[in-house]
Protein backbone atom coordinates (compact mmCIF):
# COMPACT_ATOMS: atom_id res chain seq x y z
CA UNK A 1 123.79 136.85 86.62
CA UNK A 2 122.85 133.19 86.58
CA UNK A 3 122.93 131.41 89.03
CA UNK A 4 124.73 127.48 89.26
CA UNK A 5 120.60 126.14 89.90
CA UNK A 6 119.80 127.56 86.21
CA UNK A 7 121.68 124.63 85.06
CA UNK A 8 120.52 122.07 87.85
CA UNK A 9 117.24 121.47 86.05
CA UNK A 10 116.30 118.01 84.17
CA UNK A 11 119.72 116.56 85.03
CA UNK A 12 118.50 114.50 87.90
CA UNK A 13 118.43 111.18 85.94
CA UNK A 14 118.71 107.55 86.79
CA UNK A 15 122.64 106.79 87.09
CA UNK A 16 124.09 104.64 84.53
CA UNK A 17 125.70 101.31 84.76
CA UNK A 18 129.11 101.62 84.42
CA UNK A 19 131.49 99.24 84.44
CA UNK A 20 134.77 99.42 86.97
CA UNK A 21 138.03 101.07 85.57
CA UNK A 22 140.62 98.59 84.06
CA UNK A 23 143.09 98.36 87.00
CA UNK A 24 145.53 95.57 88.05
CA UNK A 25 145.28 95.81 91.53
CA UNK A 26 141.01 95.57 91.71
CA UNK A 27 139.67 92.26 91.97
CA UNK A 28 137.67 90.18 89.87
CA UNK A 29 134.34 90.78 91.38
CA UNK A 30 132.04 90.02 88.13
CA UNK A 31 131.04 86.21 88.99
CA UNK A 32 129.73 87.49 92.81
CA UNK A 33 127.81 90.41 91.16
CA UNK A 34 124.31 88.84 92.26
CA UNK A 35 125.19 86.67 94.85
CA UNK A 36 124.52 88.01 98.26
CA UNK A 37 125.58 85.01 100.49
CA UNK A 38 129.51 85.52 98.99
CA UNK A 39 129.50 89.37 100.09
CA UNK A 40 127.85 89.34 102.93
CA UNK A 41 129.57 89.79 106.59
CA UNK A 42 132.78 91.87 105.27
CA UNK A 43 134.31 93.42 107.46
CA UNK A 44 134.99 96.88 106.26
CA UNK A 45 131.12 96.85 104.62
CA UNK A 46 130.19 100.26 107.08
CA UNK A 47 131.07 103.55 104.66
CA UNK A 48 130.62 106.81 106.94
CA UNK A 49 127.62 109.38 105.80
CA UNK A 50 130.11 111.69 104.99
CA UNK A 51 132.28 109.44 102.55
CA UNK A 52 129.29 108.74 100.73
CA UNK A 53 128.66 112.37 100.36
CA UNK A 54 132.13 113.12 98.86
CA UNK A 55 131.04 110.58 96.24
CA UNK A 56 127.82 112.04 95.62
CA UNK A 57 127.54 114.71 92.37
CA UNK A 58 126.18 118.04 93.14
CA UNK A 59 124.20 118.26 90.17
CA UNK A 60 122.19 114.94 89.82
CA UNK A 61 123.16 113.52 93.01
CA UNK A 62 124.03 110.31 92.23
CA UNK A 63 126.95 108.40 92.73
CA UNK A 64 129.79 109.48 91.14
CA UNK A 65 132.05 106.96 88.76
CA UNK A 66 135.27 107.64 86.80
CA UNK A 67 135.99 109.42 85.41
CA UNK A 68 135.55 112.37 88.15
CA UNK A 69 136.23 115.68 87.44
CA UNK A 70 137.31 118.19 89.60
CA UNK A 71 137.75 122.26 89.07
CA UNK A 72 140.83 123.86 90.04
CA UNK A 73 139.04 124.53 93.64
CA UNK A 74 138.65 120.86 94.47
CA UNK A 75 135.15 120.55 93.73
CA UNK A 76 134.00 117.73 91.77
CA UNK A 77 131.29 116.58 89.79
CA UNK A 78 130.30 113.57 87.46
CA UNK A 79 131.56 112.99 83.90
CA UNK A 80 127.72 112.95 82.61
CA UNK A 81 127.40 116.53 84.25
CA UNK A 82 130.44 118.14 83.18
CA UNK A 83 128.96 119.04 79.58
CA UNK A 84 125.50 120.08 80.90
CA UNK A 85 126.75 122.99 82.98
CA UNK A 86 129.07 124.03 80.32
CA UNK A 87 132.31 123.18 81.64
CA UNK A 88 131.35 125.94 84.84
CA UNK A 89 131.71 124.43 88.21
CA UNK A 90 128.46 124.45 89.80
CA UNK A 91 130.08 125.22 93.16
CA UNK A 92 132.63 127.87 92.52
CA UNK A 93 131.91 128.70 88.98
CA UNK A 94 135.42 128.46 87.83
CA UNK A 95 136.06 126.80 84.36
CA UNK A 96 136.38 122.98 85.12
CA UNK A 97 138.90 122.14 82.25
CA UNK A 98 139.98 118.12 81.91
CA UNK A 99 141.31 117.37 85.78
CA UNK A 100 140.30 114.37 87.09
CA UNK A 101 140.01 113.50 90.62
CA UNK A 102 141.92 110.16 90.58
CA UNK A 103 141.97 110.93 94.51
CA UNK A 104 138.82 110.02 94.95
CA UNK A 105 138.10 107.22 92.49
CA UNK A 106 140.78 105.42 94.55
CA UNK A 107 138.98 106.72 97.81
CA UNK A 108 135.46 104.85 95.89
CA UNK A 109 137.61 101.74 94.53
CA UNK A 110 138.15 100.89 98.62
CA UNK A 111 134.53 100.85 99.09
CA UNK A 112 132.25 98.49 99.81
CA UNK A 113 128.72 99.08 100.36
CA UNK A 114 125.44 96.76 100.93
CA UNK A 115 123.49 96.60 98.50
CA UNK A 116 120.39 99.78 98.67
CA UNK A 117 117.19 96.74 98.45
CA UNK A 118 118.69 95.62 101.59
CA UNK A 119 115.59 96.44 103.42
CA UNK A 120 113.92 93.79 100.98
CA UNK A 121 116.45 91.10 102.09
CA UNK A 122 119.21 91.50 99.98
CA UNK A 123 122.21 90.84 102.60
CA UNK A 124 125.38 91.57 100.38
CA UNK A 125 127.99 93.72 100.65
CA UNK A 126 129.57 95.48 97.45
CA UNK A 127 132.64 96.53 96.10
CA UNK A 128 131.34 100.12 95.11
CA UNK A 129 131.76 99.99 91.25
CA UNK A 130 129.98 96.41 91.04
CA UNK A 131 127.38 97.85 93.46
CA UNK A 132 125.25 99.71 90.73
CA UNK A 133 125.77 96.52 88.51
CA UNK A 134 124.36 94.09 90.81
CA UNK A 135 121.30 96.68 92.07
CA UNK A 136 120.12 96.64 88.43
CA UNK A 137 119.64 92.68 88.82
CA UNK A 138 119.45 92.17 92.59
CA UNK A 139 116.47 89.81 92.67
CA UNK A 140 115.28 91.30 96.12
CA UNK A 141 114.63 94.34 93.81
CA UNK A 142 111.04 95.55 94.35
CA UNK A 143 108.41 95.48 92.04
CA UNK A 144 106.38 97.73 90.40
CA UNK A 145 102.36 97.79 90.82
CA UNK A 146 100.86 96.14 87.78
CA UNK A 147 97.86 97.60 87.90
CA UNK A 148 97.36 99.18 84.32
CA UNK A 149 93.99 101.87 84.68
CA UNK A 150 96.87 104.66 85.77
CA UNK A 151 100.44 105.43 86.45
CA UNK A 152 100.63 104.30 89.95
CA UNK A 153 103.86 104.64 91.51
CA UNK A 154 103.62 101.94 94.52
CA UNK A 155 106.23 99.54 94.52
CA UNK A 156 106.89 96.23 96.99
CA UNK A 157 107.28 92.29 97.70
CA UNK A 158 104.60 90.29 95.36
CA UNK A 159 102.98 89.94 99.03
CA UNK A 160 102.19 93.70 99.96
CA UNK A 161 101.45 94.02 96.10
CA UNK A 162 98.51 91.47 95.81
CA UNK A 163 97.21 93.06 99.26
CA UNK A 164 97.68 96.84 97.42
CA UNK A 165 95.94 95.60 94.33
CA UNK A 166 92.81 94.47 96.09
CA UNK A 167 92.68 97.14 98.68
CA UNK A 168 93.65 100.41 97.12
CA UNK A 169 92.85 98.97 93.04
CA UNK A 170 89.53 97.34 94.31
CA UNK A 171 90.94 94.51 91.67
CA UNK A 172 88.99 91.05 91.62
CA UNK A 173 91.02 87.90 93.32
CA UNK A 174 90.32 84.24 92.11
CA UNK A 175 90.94 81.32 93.26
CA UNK A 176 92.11 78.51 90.69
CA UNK A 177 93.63 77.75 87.42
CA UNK A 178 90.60 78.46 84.99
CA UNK A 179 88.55 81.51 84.38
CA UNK A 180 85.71 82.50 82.26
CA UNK A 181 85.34 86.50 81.81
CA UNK A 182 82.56 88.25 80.16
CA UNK A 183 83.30 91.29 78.66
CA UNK A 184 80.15 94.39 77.97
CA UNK A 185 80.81 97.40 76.24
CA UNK A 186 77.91 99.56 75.14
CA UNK A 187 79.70 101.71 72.97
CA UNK A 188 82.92 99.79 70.68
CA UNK A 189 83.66 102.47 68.51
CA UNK A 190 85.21 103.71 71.45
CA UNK A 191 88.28 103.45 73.14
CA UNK A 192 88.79 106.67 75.47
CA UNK A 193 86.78 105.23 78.58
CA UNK A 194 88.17 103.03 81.06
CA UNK A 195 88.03 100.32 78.14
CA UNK A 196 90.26 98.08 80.30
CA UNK A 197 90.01 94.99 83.59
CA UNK A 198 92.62 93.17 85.63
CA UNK A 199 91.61 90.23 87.60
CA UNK A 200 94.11 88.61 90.06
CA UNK A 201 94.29 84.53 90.03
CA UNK A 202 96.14 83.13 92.50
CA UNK A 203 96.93 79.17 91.85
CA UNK A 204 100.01 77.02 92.19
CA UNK A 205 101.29 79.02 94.92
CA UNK A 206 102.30 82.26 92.73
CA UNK A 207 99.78 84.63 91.47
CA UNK A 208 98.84 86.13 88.21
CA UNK A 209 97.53 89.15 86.51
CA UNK A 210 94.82 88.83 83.59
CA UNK A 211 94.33 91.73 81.70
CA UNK A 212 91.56 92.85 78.82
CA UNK A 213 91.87 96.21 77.33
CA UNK A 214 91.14 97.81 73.78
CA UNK A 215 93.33 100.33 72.43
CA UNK A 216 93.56 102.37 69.05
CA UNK A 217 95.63 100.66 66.18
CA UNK A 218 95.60 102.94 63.16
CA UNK A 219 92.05 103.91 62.78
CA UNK A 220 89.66 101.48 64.95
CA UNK A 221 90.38 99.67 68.39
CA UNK A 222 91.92 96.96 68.99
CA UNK A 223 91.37 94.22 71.77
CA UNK A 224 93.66 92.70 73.39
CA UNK A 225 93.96 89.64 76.58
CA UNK A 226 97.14 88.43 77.80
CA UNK A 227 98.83 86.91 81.59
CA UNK A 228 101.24 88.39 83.37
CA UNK A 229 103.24 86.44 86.25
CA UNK A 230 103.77 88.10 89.14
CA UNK A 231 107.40 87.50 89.74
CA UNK A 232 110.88 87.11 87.95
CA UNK A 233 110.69 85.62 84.22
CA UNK A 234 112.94 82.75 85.35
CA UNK A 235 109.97 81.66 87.35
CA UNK A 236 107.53 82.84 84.68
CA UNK A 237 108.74 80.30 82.13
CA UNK A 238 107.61 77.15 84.60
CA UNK A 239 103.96 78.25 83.27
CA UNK A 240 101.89 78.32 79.97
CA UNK A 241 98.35 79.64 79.50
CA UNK A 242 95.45 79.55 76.93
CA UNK A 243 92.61 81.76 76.13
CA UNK A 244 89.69 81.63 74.03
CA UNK A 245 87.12 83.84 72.46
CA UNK A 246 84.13 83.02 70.50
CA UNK A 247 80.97 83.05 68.81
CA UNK A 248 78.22 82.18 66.13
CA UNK A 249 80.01 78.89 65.71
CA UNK A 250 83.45 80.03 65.72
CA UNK A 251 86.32 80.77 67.90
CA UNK A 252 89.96 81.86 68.27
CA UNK A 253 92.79 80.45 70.93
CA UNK A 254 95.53 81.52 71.32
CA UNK A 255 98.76 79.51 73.85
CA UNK A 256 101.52 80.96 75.25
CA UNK A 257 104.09 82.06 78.22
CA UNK A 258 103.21 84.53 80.73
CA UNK A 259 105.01 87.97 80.79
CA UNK A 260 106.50 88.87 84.16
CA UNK A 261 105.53 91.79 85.54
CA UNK A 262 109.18 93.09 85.77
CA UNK A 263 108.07 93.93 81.76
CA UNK A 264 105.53 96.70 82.23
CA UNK A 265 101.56 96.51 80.93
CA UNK A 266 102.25 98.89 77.95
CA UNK A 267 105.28 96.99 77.09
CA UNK A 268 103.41 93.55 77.08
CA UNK A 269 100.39 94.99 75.57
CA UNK A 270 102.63 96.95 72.70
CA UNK A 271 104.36 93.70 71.55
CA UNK A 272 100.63 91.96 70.68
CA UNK A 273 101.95 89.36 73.31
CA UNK A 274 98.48 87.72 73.56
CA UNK A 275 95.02 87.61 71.79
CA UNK A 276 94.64 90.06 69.50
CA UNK A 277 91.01 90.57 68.64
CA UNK A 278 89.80 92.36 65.81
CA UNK A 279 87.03 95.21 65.99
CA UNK A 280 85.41 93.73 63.45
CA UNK A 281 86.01 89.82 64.36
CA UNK A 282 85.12 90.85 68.34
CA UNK A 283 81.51 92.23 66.90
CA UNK A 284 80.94 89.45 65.23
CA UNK A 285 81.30 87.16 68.09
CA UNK A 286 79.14 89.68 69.78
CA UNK A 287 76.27 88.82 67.28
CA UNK A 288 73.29 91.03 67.62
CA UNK A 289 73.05 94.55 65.87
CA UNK A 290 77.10 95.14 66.50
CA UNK A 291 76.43 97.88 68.44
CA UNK A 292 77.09 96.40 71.88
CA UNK A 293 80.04 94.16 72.45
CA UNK A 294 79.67 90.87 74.17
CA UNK A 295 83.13 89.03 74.37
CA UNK A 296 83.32 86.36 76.95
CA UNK A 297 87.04 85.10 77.67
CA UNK A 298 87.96 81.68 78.78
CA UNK A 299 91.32 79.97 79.74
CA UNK A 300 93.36 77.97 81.66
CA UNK A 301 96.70 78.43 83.61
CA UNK A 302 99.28 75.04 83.80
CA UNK A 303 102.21 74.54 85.03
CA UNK A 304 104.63 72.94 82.30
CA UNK A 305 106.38 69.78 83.43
């Protein structure tokens, strides 16, 4: 007989944004839903362990919005749930059918919560179907490592992420507003090996990631440089910054606004937001027999008035 785990697996998933049931009596909480300093200090902003667990899904174990179901039992479960454990209660077993638990979303519509980055120095307090709303844009949300030679998982302040990157990623620091990168590759028909660099500059008080990578477009590699801001793209818009690439008398440049690294590497590098260089244009700058590339990279990082 199977057992209510069989149908546990691959539905832990990140929780949705849902938007708070139509109801006279809730308040208009949509103009607060980022702004810490006009929910902070409530007084009824301390939600007992076990509260929170009544509101918690069995299955994916998030937090549970309306509609809830419930089996005849009492147990309850998520609406995403219900149709992935084929209408079976995952506690009891018993058919689940269409009750909803309007018990407890009234229980949830009394809550308010802080918000969960409150550790990074978000001091809010929630009503608790705005709180996933405002978590998705809390801008004391931490960031993810931007280093781009593997799937790291560390995530932090832009502080303890410029100390990870040059500790753990070995990643080169600069100091200033210009740089001029040379860029060796014995072997450009290839792509598989490490064919990537970050460098961190740190200038105007904010710090930024540089990155020069080739990857396969249809049939032969690509290269690509762009910047990266390390911070919110609000802030990322006060800069501009220009890159150039040439050889044998000619050259390409190319202007524009750094990405901020709230947009991951493969999504900056997968719009062709930067200088595209051509395998064939990128040996040719090379000079030589083409069979060693020799790009060197210069630019300049300004901050727009």
């Amino acid at each position: 007989m199977a057992t209510a785990s069989a149908y546990f697996d691959d539905m832990r998933s990140k929780p949705e944004v849902i938007d708070p049931p139509q109801n006279d009596d809730m308040m208009d909480v949509s103009e607060h839903v980022n702004d810490p300093a006009q929910n902070a200090s409530k007084p009824n902003g301390t939600v007992s362990s076990s509260v929170r667990e009544l509101l918690e899904c069995p299955v994916c174990l998030n937090a549970m919005y309306p509609p809830i179901h419930q089996c005849s039992n009492g147990h309850t479960l998520c609406s995403g749930c219900k149709p992935r454990v084929h209408n079976r209660c995952p506690t009891c077993r018993h058919e689940l059918g269409n009750i909803r638990c309007l018990a407890l979303e009234k229980v949830a519509a009394s809550l308010e919560l802080p918000c969960k980055y409150q550790s990074f120095g978000c001091i809010g307090i929630y009503p608790y179907y705005s709180k996933l709303k405002h978590e998705s844009q809390c801008v004391f949300r931490p960031y993810n490592c931007p280093y781009a030679g593997s799937e790291c998982t560390v995530v932090g302040d832009i502080p303890y992420l410029v100390a990870h990157l040059k500790d753990d990623h070995k990643v080169d620091m600069h100091n200033g507003s210009t740089f001029n990168h040379r860029y060796v590759k014995s072997h450009p028909h290839e792509v598989e090996n490490a064919t990537w660099m970050l460098t961190v500059f740190s200038c105007f008080g904010q710090y930024f990631c540089l990155h020069f990578e080739a990857f396969q477009l249809g049939m032969a590699p690509v290269y690509i440089a762009f910047l990266r801001f390390m911070g919110d793209d609000n802030e990322a818009k006060n800069y501009s910054y220009s890159l150039e690439v040439g050889g044998n008398g000619r050259k390409m440049i190319w202007q524009g606004v750094p990405r901020s690294i709230r947009d991951s590497h493969r999504k900056v590098r997968d719009s062709f937001d930067g200088l595209i260089i051509q395998r064939n244009m990128a040996l040719f700058f090379s000079g030589g027999d083409r069979k060693e590339l020799k790009l060197r990279v210069t630019g300049k990082i300004w901050k727009e008035q």
